[in-house]
C-alpha atoms as a PDB file:
ATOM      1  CA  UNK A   1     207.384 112.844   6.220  1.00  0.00           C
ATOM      2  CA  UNK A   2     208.543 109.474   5.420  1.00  0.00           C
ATOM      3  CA  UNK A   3     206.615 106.265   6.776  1.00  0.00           C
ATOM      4  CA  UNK A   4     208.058 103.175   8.752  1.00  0.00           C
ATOM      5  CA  UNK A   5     206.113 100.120   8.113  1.00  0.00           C
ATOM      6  CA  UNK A   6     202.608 100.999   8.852  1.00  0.00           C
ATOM      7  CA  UNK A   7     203.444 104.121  11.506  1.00  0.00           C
ATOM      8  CA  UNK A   8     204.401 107.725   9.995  1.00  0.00           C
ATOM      9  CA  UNK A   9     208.022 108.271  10.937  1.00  0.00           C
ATOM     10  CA  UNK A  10     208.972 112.184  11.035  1.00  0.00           C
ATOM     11  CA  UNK A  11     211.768 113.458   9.690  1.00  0.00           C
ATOM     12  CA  UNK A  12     213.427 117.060  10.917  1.00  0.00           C
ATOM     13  CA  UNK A  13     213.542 119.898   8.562  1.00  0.00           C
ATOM     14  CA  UNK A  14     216.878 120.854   8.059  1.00  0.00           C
ATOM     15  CA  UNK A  15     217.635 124.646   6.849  1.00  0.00           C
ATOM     16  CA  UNK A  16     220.836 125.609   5.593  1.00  0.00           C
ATOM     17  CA  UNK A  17     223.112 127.962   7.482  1.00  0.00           C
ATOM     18  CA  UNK A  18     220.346 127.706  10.560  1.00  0.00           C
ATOM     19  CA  UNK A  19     220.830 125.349  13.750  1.00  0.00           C
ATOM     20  CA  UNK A  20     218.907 122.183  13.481  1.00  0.00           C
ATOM     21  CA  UNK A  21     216.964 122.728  16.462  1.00  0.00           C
ATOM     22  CA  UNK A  22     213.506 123.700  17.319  1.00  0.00           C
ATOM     23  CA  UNK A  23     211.087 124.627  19.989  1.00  0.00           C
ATOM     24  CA  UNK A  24     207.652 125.319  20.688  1.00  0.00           C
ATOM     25  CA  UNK A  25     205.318 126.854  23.439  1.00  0.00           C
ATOM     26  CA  UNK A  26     201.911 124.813  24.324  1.00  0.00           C
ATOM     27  CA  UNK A  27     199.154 125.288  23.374  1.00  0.00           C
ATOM     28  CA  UNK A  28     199.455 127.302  20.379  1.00  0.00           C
ATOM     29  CA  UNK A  29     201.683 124.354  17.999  1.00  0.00           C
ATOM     30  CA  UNK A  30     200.103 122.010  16.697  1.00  0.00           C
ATOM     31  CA  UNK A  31     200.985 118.720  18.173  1.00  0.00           C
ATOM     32  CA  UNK A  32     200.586 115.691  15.480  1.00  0.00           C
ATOM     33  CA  UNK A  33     198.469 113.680  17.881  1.00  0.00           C
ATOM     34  CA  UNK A  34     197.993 110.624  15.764  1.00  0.00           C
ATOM     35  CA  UNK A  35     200.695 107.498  16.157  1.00  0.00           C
ATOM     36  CA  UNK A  36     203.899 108.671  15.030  1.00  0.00           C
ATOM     37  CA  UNK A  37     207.767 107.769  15.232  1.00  0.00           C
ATOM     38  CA  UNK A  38     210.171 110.633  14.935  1.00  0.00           C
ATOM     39  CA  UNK A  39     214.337 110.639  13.474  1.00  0.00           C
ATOM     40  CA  UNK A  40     215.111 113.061  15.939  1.00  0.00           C
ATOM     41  CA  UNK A  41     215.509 113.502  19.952  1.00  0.00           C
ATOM     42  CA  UNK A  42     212.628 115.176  21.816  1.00  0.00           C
ATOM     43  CA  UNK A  43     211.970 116.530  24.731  1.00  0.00           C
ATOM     44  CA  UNK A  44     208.394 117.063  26.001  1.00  0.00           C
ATOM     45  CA  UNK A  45     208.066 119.273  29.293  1.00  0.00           C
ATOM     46  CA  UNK A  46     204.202 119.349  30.528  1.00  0.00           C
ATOM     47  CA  UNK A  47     204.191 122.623  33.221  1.00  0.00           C
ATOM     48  CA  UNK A  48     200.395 121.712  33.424  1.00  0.00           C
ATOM     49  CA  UNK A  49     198.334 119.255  31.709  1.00  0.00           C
ATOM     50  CA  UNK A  50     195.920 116.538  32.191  1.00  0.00           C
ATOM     51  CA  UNK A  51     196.253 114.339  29.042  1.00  0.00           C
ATOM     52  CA  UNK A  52     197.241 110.387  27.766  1.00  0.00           C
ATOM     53  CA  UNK A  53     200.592 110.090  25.853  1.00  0.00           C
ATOM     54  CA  UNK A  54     201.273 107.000  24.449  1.00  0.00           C
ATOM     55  CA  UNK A  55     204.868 105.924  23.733  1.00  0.00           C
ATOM     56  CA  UNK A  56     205.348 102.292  22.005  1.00  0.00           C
ATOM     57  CA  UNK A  57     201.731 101.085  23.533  1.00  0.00           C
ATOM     58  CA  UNK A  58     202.140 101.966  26.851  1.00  0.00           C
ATOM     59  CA  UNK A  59     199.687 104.603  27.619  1.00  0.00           C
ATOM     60  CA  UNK A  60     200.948 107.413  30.008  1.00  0.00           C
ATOM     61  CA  UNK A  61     198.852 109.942  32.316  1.00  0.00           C
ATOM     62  CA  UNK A  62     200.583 113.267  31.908  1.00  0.00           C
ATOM     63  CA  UNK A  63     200.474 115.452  35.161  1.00  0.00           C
ATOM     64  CA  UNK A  64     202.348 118.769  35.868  1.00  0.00           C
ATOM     65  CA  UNK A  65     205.763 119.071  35.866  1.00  0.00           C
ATOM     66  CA  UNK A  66     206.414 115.878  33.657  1.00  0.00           C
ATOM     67  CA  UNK A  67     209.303 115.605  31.458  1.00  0.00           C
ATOM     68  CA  UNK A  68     209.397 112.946  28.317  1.00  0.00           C
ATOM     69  CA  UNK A  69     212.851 112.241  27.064  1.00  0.00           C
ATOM     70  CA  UNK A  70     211.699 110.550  23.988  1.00  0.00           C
ATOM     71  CA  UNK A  71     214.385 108.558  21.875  1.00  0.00           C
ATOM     72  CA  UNK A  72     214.490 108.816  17.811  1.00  0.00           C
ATOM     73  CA  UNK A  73     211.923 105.488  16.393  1.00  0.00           C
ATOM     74  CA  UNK A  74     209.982 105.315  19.594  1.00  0.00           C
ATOM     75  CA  UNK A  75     206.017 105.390  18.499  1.00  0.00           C
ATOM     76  CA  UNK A  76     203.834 107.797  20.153  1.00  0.00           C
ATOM     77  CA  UNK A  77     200.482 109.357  20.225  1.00  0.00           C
ATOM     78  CA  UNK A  78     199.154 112.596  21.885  1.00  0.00           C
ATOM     79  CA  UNK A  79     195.795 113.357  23.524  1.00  0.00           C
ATOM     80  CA  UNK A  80     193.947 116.032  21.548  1.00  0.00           C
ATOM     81  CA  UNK A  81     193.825 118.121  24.803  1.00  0.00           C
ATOM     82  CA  UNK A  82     195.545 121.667  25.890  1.00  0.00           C
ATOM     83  CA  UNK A  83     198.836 121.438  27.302  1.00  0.00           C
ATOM     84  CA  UNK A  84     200.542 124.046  29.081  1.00  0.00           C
ATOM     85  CA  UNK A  85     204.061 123.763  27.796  1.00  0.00           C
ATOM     86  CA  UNK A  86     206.850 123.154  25.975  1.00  0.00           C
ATOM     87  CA  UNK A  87     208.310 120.869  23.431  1.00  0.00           C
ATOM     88  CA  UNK A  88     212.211 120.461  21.869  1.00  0.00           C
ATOM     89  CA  UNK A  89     213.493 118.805  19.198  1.00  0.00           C
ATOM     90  CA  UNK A  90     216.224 117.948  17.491  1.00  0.00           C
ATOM     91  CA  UNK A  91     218.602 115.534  15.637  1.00  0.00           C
ATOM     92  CA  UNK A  92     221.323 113.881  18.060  1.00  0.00           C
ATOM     93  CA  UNK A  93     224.121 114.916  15.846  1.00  0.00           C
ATOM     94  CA  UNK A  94     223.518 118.434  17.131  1.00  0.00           C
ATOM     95  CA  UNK A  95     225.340 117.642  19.853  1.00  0.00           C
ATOM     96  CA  UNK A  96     227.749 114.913  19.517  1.00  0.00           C
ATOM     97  CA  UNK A  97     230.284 113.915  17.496  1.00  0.00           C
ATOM     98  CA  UNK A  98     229.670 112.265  14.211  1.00  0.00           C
ATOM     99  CA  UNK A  99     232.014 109.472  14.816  1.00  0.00           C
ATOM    100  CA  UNK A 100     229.856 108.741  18.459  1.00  0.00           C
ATOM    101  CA  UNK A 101     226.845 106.867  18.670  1.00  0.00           C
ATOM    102  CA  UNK A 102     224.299 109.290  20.107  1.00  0.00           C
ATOM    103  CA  UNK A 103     223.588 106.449  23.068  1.00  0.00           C
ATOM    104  CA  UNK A 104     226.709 106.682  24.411  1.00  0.00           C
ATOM    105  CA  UNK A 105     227.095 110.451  24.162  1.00  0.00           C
ATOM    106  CA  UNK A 106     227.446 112.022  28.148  1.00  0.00           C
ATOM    107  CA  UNK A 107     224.916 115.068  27.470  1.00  0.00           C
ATOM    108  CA  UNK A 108     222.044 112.407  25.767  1.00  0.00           C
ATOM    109  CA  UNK A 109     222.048 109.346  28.761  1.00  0.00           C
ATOM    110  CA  UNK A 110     218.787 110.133  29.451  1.00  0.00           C
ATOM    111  CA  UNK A 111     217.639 109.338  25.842  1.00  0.00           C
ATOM    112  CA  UNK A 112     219.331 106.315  25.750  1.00  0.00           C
ATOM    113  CA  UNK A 113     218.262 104.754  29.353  1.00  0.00           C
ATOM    114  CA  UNK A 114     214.662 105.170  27.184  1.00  0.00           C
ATOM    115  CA  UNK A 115     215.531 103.593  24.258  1.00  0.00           C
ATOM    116  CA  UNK A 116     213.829 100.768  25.229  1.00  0.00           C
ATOM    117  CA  UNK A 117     211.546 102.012  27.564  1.00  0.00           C
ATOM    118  CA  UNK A 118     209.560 104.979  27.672  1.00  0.00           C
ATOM    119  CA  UNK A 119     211.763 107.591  29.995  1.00  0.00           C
ATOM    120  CA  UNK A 120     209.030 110.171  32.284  1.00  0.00           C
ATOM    121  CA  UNK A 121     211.009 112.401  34.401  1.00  0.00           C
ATOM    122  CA  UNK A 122     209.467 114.485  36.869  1.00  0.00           C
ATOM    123  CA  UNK A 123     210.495 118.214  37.621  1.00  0.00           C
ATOM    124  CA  UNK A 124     209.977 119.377  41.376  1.00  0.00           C
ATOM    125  CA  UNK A 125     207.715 122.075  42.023  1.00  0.00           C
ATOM    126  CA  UNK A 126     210.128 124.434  42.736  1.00  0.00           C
ATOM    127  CA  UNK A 127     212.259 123.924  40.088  1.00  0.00           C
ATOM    128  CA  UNK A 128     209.369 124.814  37.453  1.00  0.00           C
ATOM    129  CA  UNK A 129     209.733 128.316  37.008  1.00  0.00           C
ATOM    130  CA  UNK A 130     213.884 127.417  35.868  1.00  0.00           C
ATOM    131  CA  UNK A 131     212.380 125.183  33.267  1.00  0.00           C
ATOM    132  CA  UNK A 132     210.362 127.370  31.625  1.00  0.00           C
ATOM    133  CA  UNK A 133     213.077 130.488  31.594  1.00  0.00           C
ATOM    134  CA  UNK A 134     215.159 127.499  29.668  1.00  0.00           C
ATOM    135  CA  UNK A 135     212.876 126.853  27.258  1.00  0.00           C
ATOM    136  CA  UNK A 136     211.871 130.770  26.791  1.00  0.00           C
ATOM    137  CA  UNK A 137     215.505 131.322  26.926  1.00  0.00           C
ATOM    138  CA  UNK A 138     216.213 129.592  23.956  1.00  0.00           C
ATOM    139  CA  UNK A 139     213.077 130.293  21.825  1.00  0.00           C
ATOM    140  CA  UNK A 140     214.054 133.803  22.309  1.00  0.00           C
ATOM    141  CA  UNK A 141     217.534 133.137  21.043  1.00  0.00           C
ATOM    142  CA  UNK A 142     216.066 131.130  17.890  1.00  0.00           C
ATOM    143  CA  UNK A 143     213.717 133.783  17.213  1.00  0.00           C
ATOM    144  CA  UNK A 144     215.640 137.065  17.159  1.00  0.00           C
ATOM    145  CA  UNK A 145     218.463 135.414  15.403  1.00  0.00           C
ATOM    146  CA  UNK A 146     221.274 137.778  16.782  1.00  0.00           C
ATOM    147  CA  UNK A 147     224.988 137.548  15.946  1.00  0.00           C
ATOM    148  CA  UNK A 148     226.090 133.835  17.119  1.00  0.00           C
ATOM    149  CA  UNK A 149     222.937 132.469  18.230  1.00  0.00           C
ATOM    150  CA  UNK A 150     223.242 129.356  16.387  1.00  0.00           C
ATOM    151  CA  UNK A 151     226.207 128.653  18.739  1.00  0.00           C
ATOM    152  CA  UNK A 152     223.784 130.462  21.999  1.00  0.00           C
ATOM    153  CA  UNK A 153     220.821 127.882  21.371  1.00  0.00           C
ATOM    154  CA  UNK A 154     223.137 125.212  21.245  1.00  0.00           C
ATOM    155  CA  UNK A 155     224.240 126.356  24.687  1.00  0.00           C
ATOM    156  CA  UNK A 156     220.834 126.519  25.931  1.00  0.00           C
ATOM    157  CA  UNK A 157     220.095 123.228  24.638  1.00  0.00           C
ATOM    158  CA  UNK A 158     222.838 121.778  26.520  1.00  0.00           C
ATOM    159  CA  UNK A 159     221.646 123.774  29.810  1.00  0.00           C
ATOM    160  CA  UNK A 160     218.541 121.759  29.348  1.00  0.00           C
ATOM    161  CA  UNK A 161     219.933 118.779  28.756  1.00  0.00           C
ATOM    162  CA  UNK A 162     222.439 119.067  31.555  1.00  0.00           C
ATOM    163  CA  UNK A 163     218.893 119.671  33.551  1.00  0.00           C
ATOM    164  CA  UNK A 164     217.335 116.203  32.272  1.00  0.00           C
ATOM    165  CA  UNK A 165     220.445 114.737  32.948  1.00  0.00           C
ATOM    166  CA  UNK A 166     220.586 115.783  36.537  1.00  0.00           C
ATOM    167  CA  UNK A 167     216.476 114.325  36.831  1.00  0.00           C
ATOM    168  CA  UNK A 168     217.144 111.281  35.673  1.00  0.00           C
ATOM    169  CA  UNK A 169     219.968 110.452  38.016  1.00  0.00           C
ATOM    170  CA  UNK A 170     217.899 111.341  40.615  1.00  0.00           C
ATOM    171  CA  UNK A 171     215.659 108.568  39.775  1.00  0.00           C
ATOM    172  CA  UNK A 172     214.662 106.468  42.666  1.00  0.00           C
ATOM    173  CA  UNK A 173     216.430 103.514  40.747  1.00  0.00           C
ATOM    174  CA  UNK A 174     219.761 105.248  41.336  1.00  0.00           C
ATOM    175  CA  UNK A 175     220.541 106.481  45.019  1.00  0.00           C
ATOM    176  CA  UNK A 176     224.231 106.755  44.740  1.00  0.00           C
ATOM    177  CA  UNK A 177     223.550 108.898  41.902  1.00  0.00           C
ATOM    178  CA  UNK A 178     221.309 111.499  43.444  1.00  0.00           C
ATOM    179  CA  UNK A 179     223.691 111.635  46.519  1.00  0.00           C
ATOM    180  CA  UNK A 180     226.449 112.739  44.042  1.00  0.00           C
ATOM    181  CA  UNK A 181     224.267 115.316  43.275  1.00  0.00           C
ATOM    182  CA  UNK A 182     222.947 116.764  46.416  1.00  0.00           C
ATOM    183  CA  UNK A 183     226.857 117.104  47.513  1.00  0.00           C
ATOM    184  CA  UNK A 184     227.461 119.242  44.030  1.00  0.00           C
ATOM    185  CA  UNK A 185     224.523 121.318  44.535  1.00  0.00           C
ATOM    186  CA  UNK A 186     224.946 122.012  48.444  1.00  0.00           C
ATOM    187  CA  UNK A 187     228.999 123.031  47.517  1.00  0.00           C
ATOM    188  CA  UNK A 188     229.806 123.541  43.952  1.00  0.00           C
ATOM    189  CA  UNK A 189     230.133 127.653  44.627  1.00  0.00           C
ATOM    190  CA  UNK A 190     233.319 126.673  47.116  1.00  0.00           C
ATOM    191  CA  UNK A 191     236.183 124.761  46.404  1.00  0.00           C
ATOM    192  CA  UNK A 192     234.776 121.181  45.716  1.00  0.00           C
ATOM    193  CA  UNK A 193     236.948 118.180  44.565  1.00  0.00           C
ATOM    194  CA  UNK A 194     236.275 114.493  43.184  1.00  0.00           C
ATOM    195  CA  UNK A 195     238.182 113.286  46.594  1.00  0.00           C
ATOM    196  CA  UNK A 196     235.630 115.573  48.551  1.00  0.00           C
ATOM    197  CA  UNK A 197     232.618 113.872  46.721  1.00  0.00           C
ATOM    198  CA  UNK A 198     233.994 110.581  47.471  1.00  0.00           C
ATOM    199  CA  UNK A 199     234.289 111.159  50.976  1.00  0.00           C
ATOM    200  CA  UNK A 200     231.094 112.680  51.388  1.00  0.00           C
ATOM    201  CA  UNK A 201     229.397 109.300  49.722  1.00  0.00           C
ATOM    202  CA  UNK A 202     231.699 107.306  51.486  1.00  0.00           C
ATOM    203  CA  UNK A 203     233.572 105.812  48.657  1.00  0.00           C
ATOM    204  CA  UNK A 204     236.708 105.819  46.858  1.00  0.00           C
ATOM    205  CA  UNK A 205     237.405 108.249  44.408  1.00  0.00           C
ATOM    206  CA  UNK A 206     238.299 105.966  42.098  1.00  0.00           C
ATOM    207  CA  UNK A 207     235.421 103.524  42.640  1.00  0.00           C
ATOM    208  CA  UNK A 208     233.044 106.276  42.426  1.00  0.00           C
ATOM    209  CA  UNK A 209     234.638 107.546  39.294  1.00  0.00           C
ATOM    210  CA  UNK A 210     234.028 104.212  37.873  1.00  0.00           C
ATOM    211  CA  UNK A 211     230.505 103.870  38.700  1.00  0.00           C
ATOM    212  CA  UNK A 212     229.455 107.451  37.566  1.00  0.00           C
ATOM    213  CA  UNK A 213     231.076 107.023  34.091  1.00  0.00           C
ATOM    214  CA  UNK A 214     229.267 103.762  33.798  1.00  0.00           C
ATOM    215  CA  UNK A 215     225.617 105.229  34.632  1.00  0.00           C
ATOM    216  CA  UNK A 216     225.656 108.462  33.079  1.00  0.00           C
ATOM    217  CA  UNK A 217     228.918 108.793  30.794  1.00  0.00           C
ATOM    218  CA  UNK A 218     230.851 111.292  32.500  1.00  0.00           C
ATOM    219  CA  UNK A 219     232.799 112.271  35.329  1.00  0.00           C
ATOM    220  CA  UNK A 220     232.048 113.487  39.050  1.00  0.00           C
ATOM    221  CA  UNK A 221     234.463 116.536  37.946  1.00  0.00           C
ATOM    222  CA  UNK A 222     232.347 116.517  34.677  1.00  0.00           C
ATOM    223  CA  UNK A 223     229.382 117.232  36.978  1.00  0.00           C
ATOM    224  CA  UNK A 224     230.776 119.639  39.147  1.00  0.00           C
ATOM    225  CA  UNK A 225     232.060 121.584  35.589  1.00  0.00           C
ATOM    226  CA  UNK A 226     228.360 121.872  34.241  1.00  0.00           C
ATOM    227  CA  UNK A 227     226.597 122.797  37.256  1.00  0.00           C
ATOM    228  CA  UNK A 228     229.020 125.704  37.953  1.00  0.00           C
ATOM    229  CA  UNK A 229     228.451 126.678  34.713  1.00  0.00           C
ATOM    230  CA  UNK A 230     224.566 125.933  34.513  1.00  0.00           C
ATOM    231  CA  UNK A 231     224.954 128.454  37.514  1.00  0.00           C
ATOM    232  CA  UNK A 232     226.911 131.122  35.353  1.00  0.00           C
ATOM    233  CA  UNK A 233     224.470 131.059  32.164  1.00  0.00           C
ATOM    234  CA  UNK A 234     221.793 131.960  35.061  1.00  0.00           C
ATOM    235  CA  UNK A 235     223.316 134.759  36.509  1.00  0.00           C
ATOM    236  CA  UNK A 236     224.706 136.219  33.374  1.00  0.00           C
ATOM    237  CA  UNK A 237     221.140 135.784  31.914  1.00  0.00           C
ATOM    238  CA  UNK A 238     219.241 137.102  34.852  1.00  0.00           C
ATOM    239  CA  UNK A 239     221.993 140.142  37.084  1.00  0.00           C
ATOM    240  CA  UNK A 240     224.229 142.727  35.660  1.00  0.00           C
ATOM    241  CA  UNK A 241     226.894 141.384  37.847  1.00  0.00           C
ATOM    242  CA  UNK A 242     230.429 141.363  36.204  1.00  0.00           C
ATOM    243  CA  UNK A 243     232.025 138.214  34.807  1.00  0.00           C
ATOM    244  CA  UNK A 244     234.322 138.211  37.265  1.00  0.00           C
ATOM    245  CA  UNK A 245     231.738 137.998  40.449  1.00  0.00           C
ATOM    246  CA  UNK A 246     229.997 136.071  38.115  1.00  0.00           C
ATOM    247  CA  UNK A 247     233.025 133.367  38.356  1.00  0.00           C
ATOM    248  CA  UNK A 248     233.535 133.721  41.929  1.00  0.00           C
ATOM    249  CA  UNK A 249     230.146 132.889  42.919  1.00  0.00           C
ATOM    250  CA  UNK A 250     230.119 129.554  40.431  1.00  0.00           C
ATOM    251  CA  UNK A 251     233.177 128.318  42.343  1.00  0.00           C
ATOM    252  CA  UNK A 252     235.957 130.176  40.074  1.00  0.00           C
ATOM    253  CA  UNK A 253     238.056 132.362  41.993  1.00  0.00           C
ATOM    254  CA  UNK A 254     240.395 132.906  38.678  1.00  0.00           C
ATOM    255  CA  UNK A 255     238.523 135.232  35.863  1.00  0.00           C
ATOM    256  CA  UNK A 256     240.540 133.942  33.494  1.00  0.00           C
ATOM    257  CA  UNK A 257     240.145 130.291  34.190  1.00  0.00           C
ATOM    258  CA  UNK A 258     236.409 130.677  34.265  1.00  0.00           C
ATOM    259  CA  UNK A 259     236.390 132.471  30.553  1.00  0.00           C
ATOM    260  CA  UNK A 260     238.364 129.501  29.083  1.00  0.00           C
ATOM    261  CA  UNK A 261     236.111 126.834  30.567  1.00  0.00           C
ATOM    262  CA  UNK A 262     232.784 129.081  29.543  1.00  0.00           C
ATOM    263  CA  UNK A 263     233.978 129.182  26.182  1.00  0.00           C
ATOM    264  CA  UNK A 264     235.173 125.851  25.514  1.00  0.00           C
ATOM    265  CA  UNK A 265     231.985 124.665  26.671  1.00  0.00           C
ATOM    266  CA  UNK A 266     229.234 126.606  24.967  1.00  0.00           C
ATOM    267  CA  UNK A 267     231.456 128.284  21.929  1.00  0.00           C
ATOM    268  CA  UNK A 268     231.059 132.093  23.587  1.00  0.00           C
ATOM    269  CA  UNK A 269     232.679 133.803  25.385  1.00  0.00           C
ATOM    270  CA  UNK A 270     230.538 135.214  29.406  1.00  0.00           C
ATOM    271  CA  UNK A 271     230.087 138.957  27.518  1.00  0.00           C
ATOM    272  CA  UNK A 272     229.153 137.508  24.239  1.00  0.00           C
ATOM    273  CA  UNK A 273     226.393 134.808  26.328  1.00  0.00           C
ATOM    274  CA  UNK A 274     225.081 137.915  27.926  1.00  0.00           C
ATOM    275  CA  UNK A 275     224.426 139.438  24.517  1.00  0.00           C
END
């Protein structure tokens, strides 16, 4: 642990040969509940809980289904009190380039719209049971250690990240944004276009184009890509169906295709995901 000015600052442990990322279940780790900064990206899900986080002296209530994006330097201080949860973290050159600052890396937006302030996302009701097979999904993959996980949990870390990404869009501050959305999720299994985005919001396709990259770093077709395959690590993870159905139902009528975008993505191939 190294110190920054009069607040500990926590460094992560990096192992040789392992993937720099971690993850815990609540209650059961110890949570350092004093003031603290950390060098690495966090994220803090709270399935149920009834405690005060502080982030850089603002003090937070903490209610079920809240997700902290927390941003590497920002100061904060836990409530000695059970939480029902789980926490991730890990250093932002996991997943971006080293030549990229991590704040204008696509997959880490939502870390960097909190840079400056603290970033509370909230997860719907019915989307709670999905984030905690995520987070089980990948502790699993960390702890059994099978052949390739390093390159698994760094799939599963994007899954969730793609997730956070997808709440903090949805923010009340950014309509447009959660209207992109809703038209990917209501028709990403069919054939689904930038041009049939745009005329669904009403707007150009290259105007929209524009204003997506701006607020979150990537493209509508970017968005359509990952929720497809968001979709696909699901049903690989929870049916026996074959890759091929598998494809079809994420909006890939070509096999093939599908494969090549899978694995260019997460580093495995559909079979080897499915373990």
């Amino acid at each position: 642990m190294m110190r920054r000015s009069s607040v500990p600052l926590v460094g992560f442990p990096r192992q040789p040969g392992h993937p720099s990322i971690a993850v815990a279940r609540l209650p059961g780790h110890p949570v350092h509940g004093g003031s603290h900064a950390h060098d690495f990206l966090v994220l803090f899900y709270a399935h149920r809980a009834q405690v005060t986080v502080t982030i850089d002296d603002r003090p937070w209530t903490v209610s079920d289904g809240d997700l902290f994006v927390l941003a590497p330097g920002q100061v904060v201080a836990v409530e000695a009190r059970p939480v029902d949860g789980w926490v991730v973290w890990f250093p932002a050159d996991v997943v971006r380039s080293a030549s990229v600052s991590w704040r204008s890396h696509p997959l880490l937006f939502p870390f960097a719209s909190g840079a400056d302030r603290a970033q509370r996302l909230h997860v719907p009701a019915a989307d709670r049971d999905d984030w905690l097979r995520r987070f089980a999904d990948l502790d699993a993959e960390l702890s059994a250690r099978r052949d390739g996980y390093p390159q698994a949990a760094l799939a599963h870390v994007t899954l969730l990240l793609v997730a956070a990404g997808r709440l903090s869009a949805r923010s009340p501050d950014e309509p447009l944004l959660a209207a992109v959305l809703d038209v990917i999720e209501d028709r990403f299994r069919g054939v689904l276009s930038l041009a049939d985005v745009a005329a669904a919001v009403a707007l150009t396709p290259g105007h929209l184009t524009t204003v997506v990259r701006r607020r979150t770093g990537r493209t509508v077709q970017q968005w359509i890509t990952q929720r497809r395959l968001q979709e696909a690590c699901r049903l690989l993870s929870d049916t026996d169906l074959p890759v091929a159905t598998v494809a079809r139902r994420c909006g890939y009528p070509d096999a093939s295709y599908f494969i090549k975008r899978f694995r260019s993505e997460y580093g495995l191939t559909p079979a080897r995901w499915r373990g």
